[in-house]
N, C-alpha and C. Protein backbone atom coordinates (compact mmCIF):
# COMPACT_ATOMS: atom_id res chain seq x y z
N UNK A 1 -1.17 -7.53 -1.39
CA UNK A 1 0.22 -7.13 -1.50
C UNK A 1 0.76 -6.88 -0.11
N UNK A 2 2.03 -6.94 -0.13
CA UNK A 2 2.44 -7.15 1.40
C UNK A 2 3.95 -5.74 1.46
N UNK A 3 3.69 -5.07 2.32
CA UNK A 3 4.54 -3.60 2.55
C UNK A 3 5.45 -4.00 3.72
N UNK A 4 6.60 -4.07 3.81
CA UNK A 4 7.77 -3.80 4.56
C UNK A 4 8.62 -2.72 4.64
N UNK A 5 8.80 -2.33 6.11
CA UNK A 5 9.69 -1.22 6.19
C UNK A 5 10.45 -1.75 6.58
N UNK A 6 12.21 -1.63 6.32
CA UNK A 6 13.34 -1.82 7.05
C UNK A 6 14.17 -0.76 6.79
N UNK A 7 15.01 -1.29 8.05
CA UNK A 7 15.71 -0.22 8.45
C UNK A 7 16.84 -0.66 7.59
N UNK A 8 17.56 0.64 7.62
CA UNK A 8 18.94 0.51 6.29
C UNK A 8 19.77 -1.05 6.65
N UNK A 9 20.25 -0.82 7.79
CA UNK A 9 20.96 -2.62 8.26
C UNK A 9 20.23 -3.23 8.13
N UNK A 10 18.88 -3.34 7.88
CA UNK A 10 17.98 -4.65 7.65
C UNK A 10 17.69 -5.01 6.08
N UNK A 11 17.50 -3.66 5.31
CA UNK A 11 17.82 -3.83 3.98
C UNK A 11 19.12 -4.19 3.51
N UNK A 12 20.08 -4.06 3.95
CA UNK A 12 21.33 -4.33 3.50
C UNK A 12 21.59 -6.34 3.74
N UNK A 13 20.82 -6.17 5.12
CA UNK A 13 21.30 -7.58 5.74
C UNK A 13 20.11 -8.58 4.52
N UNK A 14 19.12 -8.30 4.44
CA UNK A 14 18.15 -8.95 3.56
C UNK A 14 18.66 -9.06 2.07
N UNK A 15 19.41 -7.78 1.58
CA UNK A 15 20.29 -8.17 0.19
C UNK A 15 21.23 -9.19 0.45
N UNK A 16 22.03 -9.13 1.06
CA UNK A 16 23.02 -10.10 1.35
C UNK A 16 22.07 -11.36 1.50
N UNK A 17 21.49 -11.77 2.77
CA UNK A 17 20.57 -12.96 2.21
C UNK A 17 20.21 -13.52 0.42
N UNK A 18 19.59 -12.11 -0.15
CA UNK A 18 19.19 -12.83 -1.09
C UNK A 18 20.47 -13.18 -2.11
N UNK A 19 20.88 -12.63 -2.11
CA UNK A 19 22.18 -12.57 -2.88
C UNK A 19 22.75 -14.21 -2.42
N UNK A 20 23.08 -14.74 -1.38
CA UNK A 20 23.02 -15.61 -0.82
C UNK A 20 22.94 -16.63 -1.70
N UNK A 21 21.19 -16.80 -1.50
CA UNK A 21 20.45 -17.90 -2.05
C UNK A 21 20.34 -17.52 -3.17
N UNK A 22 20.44 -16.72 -4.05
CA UNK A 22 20.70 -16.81 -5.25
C UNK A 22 21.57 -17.98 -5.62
N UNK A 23 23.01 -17.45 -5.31
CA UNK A 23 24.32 -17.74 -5.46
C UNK A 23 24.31 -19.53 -5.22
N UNK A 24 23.32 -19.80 -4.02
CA UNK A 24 23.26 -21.56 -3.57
C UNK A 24 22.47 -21.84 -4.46
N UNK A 25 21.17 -21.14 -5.39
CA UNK A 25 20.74 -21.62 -6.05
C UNK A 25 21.12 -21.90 -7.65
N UNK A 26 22.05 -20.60 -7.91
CA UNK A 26 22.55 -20.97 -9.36
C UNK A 26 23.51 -22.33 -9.31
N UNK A 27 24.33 -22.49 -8.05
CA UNK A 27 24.57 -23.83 -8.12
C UNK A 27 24.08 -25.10 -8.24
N UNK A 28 23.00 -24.79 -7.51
CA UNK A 28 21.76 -26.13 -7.38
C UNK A 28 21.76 -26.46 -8.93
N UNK A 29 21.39 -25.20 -9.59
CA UNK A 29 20.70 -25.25 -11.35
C UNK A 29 21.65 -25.90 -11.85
N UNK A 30 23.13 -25.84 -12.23
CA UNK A 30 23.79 -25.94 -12.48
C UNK A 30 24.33 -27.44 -12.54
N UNK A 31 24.17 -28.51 -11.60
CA UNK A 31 23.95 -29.35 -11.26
C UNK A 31 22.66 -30.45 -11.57
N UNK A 32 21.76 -29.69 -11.37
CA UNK A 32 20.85 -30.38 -11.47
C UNK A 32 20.16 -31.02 -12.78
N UNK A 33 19.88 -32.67 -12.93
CA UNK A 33 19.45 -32.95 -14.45
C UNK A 33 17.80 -33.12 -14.74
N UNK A 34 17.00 -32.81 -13.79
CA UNK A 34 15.86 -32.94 -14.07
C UNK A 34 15.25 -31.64 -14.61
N UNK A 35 14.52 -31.72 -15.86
CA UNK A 35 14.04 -30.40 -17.04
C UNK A 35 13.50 -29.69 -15.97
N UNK A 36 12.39 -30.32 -15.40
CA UNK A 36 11.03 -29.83 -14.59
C UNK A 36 11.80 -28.71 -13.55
N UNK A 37 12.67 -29.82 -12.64
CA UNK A 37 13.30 -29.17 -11.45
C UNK A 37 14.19 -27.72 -11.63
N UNK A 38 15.02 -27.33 -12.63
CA UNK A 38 15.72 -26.91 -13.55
C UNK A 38 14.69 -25.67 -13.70
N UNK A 39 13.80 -25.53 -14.44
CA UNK A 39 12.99 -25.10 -14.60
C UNK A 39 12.09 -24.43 -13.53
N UNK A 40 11.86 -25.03 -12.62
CA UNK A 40 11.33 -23.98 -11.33
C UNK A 40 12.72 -23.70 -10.29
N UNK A 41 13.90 -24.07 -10.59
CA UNK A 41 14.81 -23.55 -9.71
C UNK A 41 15.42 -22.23 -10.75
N UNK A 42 15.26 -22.21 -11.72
CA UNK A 42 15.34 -21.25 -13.12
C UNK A 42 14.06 -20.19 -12.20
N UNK A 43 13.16 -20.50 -12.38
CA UNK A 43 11.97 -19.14 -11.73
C UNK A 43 12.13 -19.23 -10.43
N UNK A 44 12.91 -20.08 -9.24
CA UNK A 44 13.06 -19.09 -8.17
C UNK A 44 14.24 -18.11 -8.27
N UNK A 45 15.14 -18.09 -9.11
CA UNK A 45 16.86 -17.06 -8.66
C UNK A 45 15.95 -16.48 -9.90
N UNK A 46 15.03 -16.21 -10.86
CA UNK A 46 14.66 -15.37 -11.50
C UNK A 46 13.89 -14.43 -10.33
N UNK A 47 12.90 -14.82 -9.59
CA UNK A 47 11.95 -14.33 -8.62
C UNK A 47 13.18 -13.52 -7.72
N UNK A 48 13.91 -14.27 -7.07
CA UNK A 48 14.62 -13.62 -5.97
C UNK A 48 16.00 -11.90 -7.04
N UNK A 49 16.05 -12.39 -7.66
CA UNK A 49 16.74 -11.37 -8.60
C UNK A 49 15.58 -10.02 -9.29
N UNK A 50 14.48 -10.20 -9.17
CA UNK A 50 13.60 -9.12 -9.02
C UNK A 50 13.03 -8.90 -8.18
N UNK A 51 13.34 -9.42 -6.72
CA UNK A 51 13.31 -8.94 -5.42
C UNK A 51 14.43 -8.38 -5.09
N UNK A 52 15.89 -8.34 -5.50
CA UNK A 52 16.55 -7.86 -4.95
C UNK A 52 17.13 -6.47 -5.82
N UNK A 53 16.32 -6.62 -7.25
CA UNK A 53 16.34 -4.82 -8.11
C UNK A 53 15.30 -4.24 -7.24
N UNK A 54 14.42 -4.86 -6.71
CA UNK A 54 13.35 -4.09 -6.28
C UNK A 54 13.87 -3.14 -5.09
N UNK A 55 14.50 -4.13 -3.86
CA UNK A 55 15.20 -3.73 -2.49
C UNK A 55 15.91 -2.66 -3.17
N UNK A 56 17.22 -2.56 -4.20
CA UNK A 56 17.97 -1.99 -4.46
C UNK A 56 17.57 -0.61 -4.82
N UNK A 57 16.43 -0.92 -5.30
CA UNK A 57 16.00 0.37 -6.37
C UNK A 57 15.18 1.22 -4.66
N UNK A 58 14.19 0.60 -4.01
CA UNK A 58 13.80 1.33 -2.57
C UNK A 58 15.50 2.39 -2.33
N UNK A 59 16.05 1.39 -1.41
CA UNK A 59 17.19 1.58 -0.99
C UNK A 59 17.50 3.20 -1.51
N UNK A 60 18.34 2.43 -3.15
CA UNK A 60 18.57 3.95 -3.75
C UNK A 60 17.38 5.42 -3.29
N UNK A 61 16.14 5.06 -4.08
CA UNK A 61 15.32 5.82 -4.01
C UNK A 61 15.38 6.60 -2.64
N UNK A 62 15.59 6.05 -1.24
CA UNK A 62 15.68 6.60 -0.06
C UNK A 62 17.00 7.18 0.11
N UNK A 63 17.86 6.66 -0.37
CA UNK A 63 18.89 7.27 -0.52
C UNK A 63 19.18 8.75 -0.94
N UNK A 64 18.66 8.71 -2.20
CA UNK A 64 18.53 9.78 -3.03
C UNK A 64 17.82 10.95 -2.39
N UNK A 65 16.26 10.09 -1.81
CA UNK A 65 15.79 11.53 -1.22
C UNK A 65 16.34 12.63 -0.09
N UNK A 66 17.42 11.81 0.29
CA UNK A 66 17.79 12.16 1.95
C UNK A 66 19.20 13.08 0.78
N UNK A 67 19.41 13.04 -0.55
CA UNK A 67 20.66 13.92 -1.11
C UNK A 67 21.36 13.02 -1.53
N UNK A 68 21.92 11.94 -1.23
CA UNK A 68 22.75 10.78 -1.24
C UNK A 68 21.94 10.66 -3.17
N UNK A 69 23.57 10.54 -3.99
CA UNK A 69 23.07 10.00 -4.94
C UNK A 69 23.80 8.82 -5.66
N UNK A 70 23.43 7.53 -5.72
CA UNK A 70 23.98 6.57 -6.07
C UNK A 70 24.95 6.70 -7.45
N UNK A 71 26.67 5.92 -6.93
CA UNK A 71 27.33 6.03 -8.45
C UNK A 71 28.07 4.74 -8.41
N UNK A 72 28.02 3.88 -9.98
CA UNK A 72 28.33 2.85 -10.05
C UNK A 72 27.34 2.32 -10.84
């Protein structure tokens, strides 16, 4: 398993990335007619969308401890 620390602008800047390629990838899907291809571009914006609850949920969590409590 692999541990990263970032700093708040680096977590923020890394959501935005993924958010990103999400966004280029639901297009790709969207487009695209091959089942197979479709299908593993389906499990990467699935993969990257539980990387980026994950970031979110850190984030909060550090948030929270420092008093800061997330609303929305």
């Amino acid at each position: 398993m692999v541990r990263l620390e970032l700093s708040d602008d680096e977590a923020r800047e890394l959501g935005s990335v993924l958010e990103a390629e999400r966004h280029r990838l639901l297009f790709e899907l969207s487009a695209a007619d091959v089942r197979n291809f479709k299908h593993d571009l389906r499990d990467r914006v699935d993969r990257l969308e539980r990387i980026a609850a994950r970031l979110n949920y850190e984030t909060y969590a550090d948030d929270a401890s420092e008093g800061w409590i997330p609303t929305g």
